[in-house]
Structure formats: C-alpha cells, structure tokens
Protein backbone atom coordinates (compact mmCIF):
# COMPACT_ATOMS: atom_id res chain seq x y z
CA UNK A 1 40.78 23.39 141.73
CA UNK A 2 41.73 26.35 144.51
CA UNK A 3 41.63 26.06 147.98
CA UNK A 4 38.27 26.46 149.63
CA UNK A 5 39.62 29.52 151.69
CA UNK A 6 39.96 32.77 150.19
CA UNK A 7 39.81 35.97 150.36
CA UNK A 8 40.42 39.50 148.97
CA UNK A 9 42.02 42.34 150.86
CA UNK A 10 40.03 45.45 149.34
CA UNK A 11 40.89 49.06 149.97
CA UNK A 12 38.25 52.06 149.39
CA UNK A 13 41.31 54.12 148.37
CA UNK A 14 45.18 53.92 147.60
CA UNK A 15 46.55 54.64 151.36
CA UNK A 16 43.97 52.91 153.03
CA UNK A 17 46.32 49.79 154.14
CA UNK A 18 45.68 47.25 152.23
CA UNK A 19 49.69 45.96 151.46
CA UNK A 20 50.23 46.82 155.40
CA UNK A 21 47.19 44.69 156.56
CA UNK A 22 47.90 41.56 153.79
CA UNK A 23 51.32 41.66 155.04
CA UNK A 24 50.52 41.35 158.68
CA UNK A 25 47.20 38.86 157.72
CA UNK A 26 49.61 36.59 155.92
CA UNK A 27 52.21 36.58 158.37
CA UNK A 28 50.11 35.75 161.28
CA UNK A 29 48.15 33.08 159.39
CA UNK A 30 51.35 31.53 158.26
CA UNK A 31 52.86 31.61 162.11
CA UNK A 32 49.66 29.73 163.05
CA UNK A 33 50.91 26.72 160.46
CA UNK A 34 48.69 27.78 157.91
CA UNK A 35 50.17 27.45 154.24
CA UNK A 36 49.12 31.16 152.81
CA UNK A 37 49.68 31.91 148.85
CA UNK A 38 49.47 35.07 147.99
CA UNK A 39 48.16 37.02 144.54
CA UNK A 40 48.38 40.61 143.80
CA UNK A 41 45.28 42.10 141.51
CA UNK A 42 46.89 44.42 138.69
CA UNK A 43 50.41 44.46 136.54
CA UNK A 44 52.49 45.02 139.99
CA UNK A 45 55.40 43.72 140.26
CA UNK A 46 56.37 44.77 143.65
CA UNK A 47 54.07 43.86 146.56
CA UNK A 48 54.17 40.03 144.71
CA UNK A 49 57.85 40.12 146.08
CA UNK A 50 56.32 40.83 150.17
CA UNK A 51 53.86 38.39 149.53
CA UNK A 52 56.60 35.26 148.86
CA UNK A 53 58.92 36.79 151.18
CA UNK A 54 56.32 36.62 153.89
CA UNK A 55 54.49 33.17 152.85
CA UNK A 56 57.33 31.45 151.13
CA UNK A 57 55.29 30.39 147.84
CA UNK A 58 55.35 32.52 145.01
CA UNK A 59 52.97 35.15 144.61
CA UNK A 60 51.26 35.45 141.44
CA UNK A 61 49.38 38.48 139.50
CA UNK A 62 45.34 38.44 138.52
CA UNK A 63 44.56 40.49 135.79
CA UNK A 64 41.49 40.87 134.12
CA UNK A 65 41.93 43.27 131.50
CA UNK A 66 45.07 41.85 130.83
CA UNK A 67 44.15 38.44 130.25
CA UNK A 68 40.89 36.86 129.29
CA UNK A 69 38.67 35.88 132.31
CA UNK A 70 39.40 32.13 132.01
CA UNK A 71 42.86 32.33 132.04
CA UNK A 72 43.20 34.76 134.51
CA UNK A 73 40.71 32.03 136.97
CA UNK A 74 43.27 29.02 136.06
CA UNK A 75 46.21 31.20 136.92
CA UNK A 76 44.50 31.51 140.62
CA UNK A 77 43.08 27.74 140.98
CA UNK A 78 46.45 26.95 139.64
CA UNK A 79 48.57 29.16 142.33
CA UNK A 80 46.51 28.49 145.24
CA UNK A 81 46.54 24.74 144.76
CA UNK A 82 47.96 22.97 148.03
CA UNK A 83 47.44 26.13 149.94
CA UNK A 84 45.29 26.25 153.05
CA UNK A 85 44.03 29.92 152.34
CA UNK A 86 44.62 32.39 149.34
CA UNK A 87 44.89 36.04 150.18
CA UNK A 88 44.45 38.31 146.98
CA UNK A 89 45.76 41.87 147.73
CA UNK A 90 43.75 44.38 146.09
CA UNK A 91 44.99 47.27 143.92
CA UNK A 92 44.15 50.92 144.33
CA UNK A 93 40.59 51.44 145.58
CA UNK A 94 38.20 48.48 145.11
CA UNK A 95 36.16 49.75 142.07
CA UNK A 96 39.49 51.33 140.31
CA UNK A 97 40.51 49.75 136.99
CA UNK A 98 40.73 50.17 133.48
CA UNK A 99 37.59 52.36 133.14
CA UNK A 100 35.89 55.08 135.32
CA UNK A 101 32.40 53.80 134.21
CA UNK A 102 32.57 50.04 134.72
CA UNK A 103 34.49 47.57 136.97
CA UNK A 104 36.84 45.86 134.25
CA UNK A 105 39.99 45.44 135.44
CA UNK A 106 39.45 46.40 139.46
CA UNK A 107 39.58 44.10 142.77
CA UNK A 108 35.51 44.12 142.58
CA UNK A 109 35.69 42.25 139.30
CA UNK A 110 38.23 39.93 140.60
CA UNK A 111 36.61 39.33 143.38
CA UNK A 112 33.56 38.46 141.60
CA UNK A 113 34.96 36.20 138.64
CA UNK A 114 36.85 33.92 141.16
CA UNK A 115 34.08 34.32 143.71
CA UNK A 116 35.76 35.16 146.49
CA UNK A 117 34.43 37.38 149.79
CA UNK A 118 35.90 40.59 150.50
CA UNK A 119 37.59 41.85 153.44
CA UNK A 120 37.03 45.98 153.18
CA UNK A 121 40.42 47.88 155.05
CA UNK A 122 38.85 51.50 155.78
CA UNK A 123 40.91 54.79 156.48
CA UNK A 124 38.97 55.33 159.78
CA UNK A 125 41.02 58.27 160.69
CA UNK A 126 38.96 61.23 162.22
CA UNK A 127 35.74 59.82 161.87
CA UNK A 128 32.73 57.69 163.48
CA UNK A 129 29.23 57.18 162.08
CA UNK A 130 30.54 58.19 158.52
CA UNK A 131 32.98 55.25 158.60
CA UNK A 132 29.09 52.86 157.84
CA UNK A 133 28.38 55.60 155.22
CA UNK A 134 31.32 54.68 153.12
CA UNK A 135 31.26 50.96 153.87
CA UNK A 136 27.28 50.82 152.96
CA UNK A 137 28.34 53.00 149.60
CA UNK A 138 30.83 49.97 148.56
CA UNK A 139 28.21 47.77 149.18
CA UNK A 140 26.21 49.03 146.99
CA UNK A 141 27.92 50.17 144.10
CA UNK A 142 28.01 46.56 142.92
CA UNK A 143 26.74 43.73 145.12
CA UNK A 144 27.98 40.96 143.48
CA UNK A 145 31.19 41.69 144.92
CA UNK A 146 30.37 40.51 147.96
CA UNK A 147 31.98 42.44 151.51
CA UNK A 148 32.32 39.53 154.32
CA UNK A 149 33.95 41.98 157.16
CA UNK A 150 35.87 45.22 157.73
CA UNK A 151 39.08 46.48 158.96
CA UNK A 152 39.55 49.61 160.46
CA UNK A 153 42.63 50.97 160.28
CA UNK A 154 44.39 53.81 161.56
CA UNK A 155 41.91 54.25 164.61
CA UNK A 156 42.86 56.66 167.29
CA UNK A 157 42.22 53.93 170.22
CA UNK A 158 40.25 51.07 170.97
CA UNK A 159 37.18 53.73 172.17
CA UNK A 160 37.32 54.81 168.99
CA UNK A 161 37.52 51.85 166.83
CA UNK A 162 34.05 50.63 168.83
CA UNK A 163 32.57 53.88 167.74
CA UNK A 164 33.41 52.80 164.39
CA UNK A 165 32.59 48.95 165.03
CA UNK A 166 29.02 49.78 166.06
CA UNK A 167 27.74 52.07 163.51
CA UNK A 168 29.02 49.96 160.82
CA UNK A 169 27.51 46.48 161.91
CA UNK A 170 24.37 48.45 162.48
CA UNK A 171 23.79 50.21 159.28
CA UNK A 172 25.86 47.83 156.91
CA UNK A 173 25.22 44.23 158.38
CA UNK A 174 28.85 42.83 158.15
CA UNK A 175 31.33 42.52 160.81
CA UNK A 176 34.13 44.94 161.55
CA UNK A 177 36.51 41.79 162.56
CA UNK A 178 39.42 44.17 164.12
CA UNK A 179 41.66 47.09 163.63
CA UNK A 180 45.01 48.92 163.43
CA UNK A 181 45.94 52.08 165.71
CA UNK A 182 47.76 55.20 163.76
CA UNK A 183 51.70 53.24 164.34
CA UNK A 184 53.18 56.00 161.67
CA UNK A 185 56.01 53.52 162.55
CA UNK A 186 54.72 50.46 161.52
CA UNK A 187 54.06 51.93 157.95
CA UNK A 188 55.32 49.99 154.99
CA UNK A 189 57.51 51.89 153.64
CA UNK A 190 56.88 53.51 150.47
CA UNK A 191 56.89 50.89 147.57
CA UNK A 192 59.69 51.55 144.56
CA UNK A 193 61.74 49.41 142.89
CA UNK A 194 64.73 50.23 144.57
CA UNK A 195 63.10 48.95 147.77
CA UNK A 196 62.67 45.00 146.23
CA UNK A 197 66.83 44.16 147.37
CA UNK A 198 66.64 44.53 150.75
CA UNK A 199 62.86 42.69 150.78
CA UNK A 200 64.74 39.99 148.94
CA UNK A 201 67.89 40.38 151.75
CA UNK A 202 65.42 40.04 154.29
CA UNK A 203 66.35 43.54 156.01
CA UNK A 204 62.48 44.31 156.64
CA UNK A 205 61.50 40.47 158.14
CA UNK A 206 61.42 42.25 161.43
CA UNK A 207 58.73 44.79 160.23
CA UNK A 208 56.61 41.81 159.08
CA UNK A 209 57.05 40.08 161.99
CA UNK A 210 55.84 42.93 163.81
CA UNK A 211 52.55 43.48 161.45
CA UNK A 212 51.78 39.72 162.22
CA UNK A 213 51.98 40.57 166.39
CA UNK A 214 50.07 43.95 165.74
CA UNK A 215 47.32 41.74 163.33
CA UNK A 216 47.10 38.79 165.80
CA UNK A 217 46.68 41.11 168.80
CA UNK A 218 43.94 43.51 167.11
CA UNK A 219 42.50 41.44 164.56
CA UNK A 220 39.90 38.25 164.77
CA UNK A 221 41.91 35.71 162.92
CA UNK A 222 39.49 33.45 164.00
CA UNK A 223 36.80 35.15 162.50
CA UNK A 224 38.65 36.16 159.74
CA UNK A 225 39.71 31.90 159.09
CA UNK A 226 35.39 31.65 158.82
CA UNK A 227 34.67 34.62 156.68
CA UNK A 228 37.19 33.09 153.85
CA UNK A 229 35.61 29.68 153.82
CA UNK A 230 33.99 28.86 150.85
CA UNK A 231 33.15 26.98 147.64
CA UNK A 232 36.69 25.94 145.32
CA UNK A 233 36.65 27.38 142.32
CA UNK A 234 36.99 24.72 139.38
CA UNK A 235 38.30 25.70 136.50
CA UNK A 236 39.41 23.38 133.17
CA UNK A 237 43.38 23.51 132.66
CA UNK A 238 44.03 24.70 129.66
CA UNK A 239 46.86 26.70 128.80
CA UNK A 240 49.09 25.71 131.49
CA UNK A 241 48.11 22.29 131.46
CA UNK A 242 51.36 21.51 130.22
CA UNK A 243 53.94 22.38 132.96
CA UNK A 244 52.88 21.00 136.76
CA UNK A 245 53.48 23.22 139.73
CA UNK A 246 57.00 22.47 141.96
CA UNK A 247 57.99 23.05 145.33
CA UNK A 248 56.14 26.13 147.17
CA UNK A 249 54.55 26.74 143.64
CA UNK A 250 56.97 27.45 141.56
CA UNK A 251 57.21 25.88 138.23
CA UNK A 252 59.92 22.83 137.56
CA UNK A 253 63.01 24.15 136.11
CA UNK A 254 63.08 22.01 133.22
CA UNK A 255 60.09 20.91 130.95
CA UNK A 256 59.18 17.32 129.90
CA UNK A 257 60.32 16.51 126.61
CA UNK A 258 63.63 15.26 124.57
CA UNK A 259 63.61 17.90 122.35
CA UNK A 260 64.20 21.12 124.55
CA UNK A 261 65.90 24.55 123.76
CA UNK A 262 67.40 26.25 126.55
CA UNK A 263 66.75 30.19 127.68
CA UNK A 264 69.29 31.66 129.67
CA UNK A 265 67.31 33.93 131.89
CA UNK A 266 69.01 36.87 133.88
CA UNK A 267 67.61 36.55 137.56
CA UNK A 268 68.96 38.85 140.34
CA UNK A 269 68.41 41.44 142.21
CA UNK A 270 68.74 43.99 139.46
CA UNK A 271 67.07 41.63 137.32
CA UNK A 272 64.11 40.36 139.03
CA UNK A 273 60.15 41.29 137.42
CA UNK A 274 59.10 38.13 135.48
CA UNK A 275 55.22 36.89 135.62
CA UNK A 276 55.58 33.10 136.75
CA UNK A 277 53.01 32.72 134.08
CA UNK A 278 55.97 33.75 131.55
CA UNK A 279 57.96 31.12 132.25
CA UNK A 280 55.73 28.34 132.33
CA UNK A 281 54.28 29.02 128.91
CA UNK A 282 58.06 28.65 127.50
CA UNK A 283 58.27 25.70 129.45
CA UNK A 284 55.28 24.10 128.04
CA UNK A 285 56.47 24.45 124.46
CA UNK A 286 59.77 22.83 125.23
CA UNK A 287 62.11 25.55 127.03
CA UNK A 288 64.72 24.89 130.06
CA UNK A 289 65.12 28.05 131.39
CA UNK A 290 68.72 28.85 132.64
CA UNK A 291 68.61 31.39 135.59
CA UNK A 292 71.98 33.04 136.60
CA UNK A 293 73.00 36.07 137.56
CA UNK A 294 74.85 39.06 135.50
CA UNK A 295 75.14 41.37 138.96
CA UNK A 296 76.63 38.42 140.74
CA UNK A 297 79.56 38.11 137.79
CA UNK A 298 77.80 35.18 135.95
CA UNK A 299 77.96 35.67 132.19
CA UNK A 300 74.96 34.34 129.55
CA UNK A 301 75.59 30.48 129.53
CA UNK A 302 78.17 29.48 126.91
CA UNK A 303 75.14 26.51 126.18
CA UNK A 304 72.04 28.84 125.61
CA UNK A 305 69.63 29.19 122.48
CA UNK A 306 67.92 32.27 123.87
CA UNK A 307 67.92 34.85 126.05
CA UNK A 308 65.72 36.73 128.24
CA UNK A 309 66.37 39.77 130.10
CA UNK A 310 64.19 41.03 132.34
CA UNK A 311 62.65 43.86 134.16
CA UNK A 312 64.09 45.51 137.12
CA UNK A 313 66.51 48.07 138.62
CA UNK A 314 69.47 48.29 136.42
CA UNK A 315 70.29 51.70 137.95
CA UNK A 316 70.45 50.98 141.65
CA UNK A 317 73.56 48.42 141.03
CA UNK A 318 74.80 50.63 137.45
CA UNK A 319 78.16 51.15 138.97
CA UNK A 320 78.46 47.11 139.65
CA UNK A 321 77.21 45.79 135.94
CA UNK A 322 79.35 48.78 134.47
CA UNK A 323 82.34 47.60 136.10
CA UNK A 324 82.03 43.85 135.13
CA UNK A 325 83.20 43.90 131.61
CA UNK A 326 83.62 39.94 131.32
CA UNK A 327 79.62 39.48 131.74
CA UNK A 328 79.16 42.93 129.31
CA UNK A 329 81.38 41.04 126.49
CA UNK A 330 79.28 37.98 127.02
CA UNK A 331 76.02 39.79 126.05
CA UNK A 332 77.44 40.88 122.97
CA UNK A 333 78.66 38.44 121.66
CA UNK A 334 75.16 36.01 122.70
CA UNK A 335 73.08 38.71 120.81
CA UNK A 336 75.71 39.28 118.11
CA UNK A 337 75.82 35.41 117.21
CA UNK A 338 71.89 35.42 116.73
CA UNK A 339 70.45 33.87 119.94
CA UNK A 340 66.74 35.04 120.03
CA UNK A 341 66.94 37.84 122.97
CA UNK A 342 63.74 39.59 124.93
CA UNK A 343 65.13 42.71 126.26
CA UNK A 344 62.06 44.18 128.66
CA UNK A 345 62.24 47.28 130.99
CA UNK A 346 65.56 47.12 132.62
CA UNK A 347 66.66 44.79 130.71
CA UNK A 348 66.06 46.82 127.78
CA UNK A 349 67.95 49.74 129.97
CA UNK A 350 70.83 47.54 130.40
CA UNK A 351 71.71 46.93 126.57
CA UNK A 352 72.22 50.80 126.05
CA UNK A 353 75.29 52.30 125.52
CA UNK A 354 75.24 53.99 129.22
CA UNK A 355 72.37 54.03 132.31
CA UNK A 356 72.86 57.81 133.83
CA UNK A 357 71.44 58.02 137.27
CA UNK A 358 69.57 60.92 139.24
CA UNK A 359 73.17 62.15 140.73
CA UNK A 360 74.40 62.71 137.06
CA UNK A 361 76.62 59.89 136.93
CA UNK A 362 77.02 57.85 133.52
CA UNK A 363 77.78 53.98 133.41
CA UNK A 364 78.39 52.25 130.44
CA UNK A 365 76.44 49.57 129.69
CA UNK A 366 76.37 46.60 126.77
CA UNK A 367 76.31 49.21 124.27
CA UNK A 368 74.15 46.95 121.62
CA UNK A 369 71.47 49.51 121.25
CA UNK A 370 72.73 52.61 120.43
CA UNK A 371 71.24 55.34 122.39
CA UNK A 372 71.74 56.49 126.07
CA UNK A 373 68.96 56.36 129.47
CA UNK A 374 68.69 58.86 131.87
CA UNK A 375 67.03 58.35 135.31
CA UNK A 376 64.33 60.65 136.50
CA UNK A 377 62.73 61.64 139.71
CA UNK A 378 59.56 60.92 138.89
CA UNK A 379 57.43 58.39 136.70
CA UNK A 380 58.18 58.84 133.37
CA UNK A 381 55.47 56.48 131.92
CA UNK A 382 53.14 54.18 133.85
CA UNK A 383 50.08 52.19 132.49
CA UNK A 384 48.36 49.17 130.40
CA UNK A 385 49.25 48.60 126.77
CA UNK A 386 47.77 47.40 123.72
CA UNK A 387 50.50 46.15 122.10
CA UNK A 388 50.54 45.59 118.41
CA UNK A 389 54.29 44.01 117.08
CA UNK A 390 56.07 44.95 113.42
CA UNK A 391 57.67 43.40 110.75
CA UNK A 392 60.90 43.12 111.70
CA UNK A 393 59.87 41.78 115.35
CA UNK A 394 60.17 38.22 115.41
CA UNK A 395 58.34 37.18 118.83
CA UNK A 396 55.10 39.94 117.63
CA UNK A 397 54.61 40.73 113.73
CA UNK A 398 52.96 43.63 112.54
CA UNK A 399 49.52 41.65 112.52
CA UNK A 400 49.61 40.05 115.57
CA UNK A 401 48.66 41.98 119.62
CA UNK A 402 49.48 41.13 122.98
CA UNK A 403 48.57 43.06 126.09
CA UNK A 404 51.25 44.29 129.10
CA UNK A 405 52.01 47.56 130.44
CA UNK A 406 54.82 50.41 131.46
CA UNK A 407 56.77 51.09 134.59
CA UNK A 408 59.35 53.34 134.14
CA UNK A 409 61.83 56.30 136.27
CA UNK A 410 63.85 56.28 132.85
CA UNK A 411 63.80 57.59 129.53
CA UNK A 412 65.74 56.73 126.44
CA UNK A 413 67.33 59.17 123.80
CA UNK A 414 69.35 57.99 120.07
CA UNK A 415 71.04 60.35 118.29
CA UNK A 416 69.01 58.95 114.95
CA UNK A 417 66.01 56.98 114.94
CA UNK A 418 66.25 53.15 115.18
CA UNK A 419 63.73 50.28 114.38
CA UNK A 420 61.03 49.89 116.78
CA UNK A 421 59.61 46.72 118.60
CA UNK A 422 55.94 47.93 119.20
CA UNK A 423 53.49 50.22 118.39
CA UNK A 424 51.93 50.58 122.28
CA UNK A 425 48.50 52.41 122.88
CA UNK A 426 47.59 53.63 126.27
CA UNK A 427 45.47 56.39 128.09
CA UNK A 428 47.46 59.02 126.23
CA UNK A 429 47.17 57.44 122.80
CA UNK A 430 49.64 55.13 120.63
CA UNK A 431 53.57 55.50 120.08
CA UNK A 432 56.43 53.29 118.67
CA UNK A 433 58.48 51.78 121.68
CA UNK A 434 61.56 49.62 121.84
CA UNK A 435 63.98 48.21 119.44
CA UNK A 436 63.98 45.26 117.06
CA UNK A 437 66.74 43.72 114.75
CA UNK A 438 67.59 40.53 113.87
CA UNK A 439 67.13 38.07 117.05
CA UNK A 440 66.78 40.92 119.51
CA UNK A 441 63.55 42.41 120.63
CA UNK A 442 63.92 44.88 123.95
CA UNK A 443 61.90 47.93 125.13
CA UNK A 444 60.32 49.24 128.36
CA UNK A 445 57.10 47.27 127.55
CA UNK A 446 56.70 44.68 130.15
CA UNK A 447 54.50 41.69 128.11
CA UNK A 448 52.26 39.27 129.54
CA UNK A 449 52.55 35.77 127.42
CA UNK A 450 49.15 34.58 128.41
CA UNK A 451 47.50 37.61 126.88
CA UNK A 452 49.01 35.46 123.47
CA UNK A 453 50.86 32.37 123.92
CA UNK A 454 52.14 32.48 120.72
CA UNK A 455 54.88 34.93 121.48
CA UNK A 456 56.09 32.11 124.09
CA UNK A 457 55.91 29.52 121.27
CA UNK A 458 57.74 31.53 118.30
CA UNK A 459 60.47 32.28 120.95
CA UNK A 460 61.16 28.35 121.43
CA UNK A 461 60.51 27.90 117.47
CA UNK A 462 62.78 30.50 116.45
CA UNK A 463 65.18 29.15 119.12
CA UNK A 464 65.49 25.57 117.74
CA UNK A 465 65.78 27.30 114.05
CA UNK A 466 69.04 29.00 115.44
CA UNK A 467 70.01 26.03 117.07
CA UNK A 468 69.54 24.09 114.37
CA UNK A 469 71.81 26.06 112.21
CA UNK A 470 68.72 27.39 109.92
C-alpha cells in the first residue's frame, strides 16, 4: 500500500522547472524530518539519480506505456512504502507522451492511474492575467487529472507573482501555494549523462541545499504537506511479490533460496543506468547480484554465472577503462567461457573494439564485438521501443517482445555486418540493433524486465544451465 501523501510535480512545458522545483520540494521536506521517495514519470535515467541523492532512498521510474498499468501502480505502492510523502517528477509538459492525440504515456495519465493531485510549475515569465488562461486550459484538457495548487516560477518579484496569484485563484479555483524569482543562478544545470559523476560525488549538494532555502522561503510547505494528503493506493503484489524492499528502498542483495546463480553486475560511475525493477525480477527467480566496479580496477568476479553490463558513460572515463587491461582481459575471457552476458547502452559501447570521443581520440576497449563507436555532439537516437528478439538471442527469441527505449551521443560502425540482438520499432519505423552470439546479448537498447519477466527468468535459467555444465 503507498503512503497517503503524494503528489506530482507537473510542468505545462519542458523548461518550466519542474526538476528545479522537485529538487528544492524534496530537499526542504526532507530537512523538516520528513522521509521523501522520489519517482520520475518516463524512461529517464538521470533526474532518478537527484532524486536519491537529495532524499537518500532510491528513486524509481513510472511508466505507462512501458509497462502495463498494474505493474507500473505496484512499482509506486511498492517504492513509496515507509515513506512519509512521494513526490513524482513529471516529464516534459503534463499532457506529453507517447501520442499527440491521447494521454498514454504522459504525467496526466500517471497522475490519474495512481490517483494522485497535481502540483502545476508555470513559466510565469512576462506575463499576468494570461498566467489563469493557461492554468484553466490544463484544467480542462482532462479533469481527471486533478490540479491541487500552482507554482509560479521565474516571477520578476513578489508584486508580480501576486499579479499572477490573484488572477489565477480567481478564474481557476486552486491555490498558487508560492513561487521562484528569475535566479539564472540557481538553474539546474543542464541534464546529460556526463553530469550523473559529480551528482553521485556530491559536488552540486550545495545547489540543492540552496533550492531547499529558496523553496522553504517562497513556497507554502505547509500548504503544500495538505494538498498531497490523500487516499493510499492499494494495489495486489504480484510480480515483485517475491523480493521485499531493504534499507532506504533498495532491494536485498541476495534473494531467498538455496539454489541461487550469481550475476556479476558492473556498477560505477561509468556504469550506472539500471531500473531497480531489473534487479529485483532476477532476484525473485533466484539471482545474487554481484556489484563491483570495472572503472575502479575490479575485474568480473572469478565466481559469477552471468553478467550484466549496464548503461552509462563509457566515454567520459574511456581513457581510464582503456588503460586497465587486467579488468579488459577479465571480460573476455567471462564472455569467451560462456557466462550469459547483457551488454545495454554503454555497456554495449564498452565491448567494442575502441570508444572514440568528440576530441577525436580513440581508446581501445574489450574488443569482443568487432566494430568501432564514435561520440557525437548531438543525440544520435532517442525514444521508446518495441522490441521484438531473434533466433539466436537467448534472453528474447524471434517470437517473443519486450518494451524499453534509446539514449544515445554514439554510433556504432563494423566493417561487415554481424548478428543482431533486436529488431526495435520506434517513431521513425523498425531497424535491427545490437549484437547476439552465443551467451552474449548487447546493444544500445535499454530493456525494461517488467514489460516481460521472462527475459529476467531465462537469464537465471540459462545461467544455472552454464553452471551446471549443460
């Protein structure tokens, strides 16, 4: 069952300030002893990493094109269990999803499925009376999703942010519960991957600290604590029934059973996007997952039956992985010897013969997949995917989907063409993507196990044939 305090940070736009004013929300909650969990709405990776650096439990991702609606409602009661109050950060603007003409996949339908009130953040910059026009306009377009209370941000003073105030309680009948002056200062800085290390280092604690002093001053937490009351949301355990939540919600490192196979799993600062929801299904069909660290100088673990290698930033530290030769060796020979290997994103970057960043420098990498990846400047791919797997993949055959999604600066080039992991559709149609031989399965397709649980339980299964000698 989740907490009885909830509520979701909604933007009208991409810009507006919804990461800057969940940030600050969650850090002044949190100073005032409450225990916050956060969520993110959407694939991202990245603000999920503020959110537990800020609150201290792990932030998890709601998706609802991803994953069916029920799953996607136990993965929230699930996270937000022992919390005091859940804050779900929105993604783009609050009707933006999968689909221009209906709300699958947005914050509103989130919002609505785990029925929890909005909190609107509004670009009030350079305007007054307008500011209700636009707030009345999200009110309308679907009113199940129900608005609680407004932020204004990026007023021009506290004159003007009572301009605001008044014409939108007026006309729209919520509260406007506080605000945040134009601090160009104060900005979070621009979110990329290369930004996660020095979250994770704590270089930018003083920043959040600051958003919770700008929030407290400017912002009716008290108010804010009454708006997000309301009923829990029950929901019947089902596919994660299995594994129980640790410490600050994190999942035990070790499953309960006699009969466990145990995934090595590359964790580090160049190694770092994993849904939570990953692990725990591997857990719950008899996996101990071994973390450790390839950019720290840790090789695979001599007593591993898998291996998973996940998303991340390869590139930023290429000079420090290329150099470490003893932890290179150890991947090949893991992989060469058959242990059952997921290979996504960055991970997939790392196991090619060379990683060649933006300045035109080439670093040699494990060298198992023959072909060579090239940094760009901007996105080179970015989106859901329908994934469908083929024959030779052994987590996803050629009859079986999964759903997940692209995130990628890079892009990958073989002199001849190799067997592929996935056939991926997207907004721009369907392609082949990755690599798959033997016990190795890698591309740039991040996967979601709860869209199909089954790739989490052939994993294990194929790891206890290996094991097993078979």
């Amino acid at each position: 069952m989740s907490t009885s305090r909830r509520l979701v940070i909604a933007g009208t736009g991409s810009g507006a300030g919804k990461t800057t004013v969940t940030i600050g929300l969650m850090a002044a909650l949190k100073r005032r002893g409450h225990v916050v969990q956060g969520f993110k709405c959407g694939p991202d990776y990245i603000d999920p990493t503020y959110h537990t650096a800020v609150t201290g439990r792990v932030s998890r991702n709601l998706d609802s094109w991803m994953l069916d609606h029920h799953t996607m409602k136990e993965i929230f009661a699930r996270g937000s269990n022992g919390s005091d109050i859940a804050i779900i950060e929105g993604v783009m603007g609050m009707y933006d999803g999968k689909d221009p003409t209906n709300d699958k996949g947005s914050t509103a339908e989130i919002s609505i499925l785990t029925k929890t009130p909005v909190l609107l953040v509004i670009n009030a910059q350079s305007m007054a009376r307008s500011a209700a026009a636009i707030v009345k306009g999200f009110q309308m377009l679907n009113q199940q999703a129900r608005i609680v209370g407004v932020i204004a941000n990026k007023v021009g003073s506290e004159g003007h942010y009572k301009i605001v105030k008044t014409a939108i309680e007026q006309e729209c009948g919520v509260p406007v519960v506080g605000y945040l002056k134009r601090e160009s200062d104060l900005e979070i800085p621009e979110r990329h991957l290369g930004l996660v290390p020095s979250v994770e280092r704590g270089e930018l604690n003083p920043l959040f600290e600051r958003l919770a002093e700008l929030i407290a001053d400017t912002v009716d937490l008290d108010q804010i604590w009454e708006l997000a009351k309301t009923e829990p949301l029950s929901v019947e355990p089902r596919m994660f029934a299995a594994v129980p939540l640790g410490e600050a919600g994190h999942p035990p490192s070790e499953a309960a059973g006699e009969d466990l196979v145990k995934i090595a799993v590359a964790k580090d600062p160049a190694f770092h996007f994993y849904y939570p929801e990953n692990f725990e299904l591997l857990q719950a069909y008899g996996a101990k997952l071994l973390f450790f660290s390839p950019l720290a100088g840790e090789p695979v673990p001599e007593d591993a039956d898998g291996l998973y290698i996940g998303g991340g930033f390869p590139e930023e530290f290429a000079a420090e992985l290329s150099r470490n030769e003893a932890v290179l060796a150890s991947f090949r020979k893991a992989i060469r010897s058959g242990l059952p290997t997921l290979a996504e994103c960055g991970g997939f970057m790392y196991l090619t013969e060379a990683i060649e960043t933006t300045d035109g420098s080439s670093y040699p990498m494990v060298g198992l997949i023959k072909g060579k990846v090239t940094m760009q400047k901007r996105l080179a791919a970015l989106g859901y995917r329908e994934i469908t797997g083929t024959a030779n993949n052994f987590l996803l055959g050629s009859d079986e989907q999964a759903k997940g999604h692209e995130f990628h600066y890079s892009i990958f080039a073989a002199d001849s063409e190799l067997p592929c992991a996935y056939q991926t559709k997207g907004m721009r149609g369907s392609k082949s993507e990755g690599y798959a031989q033997d016990n190795l399965v890698a591309g740039y397709t991040h996967l979601h196990f709860a869209s199909n649980p089954g790739l989490a339980k052939r994993w294990v299964e194929r790891c206890r044939e290996v094991k097993a000698g078979g």
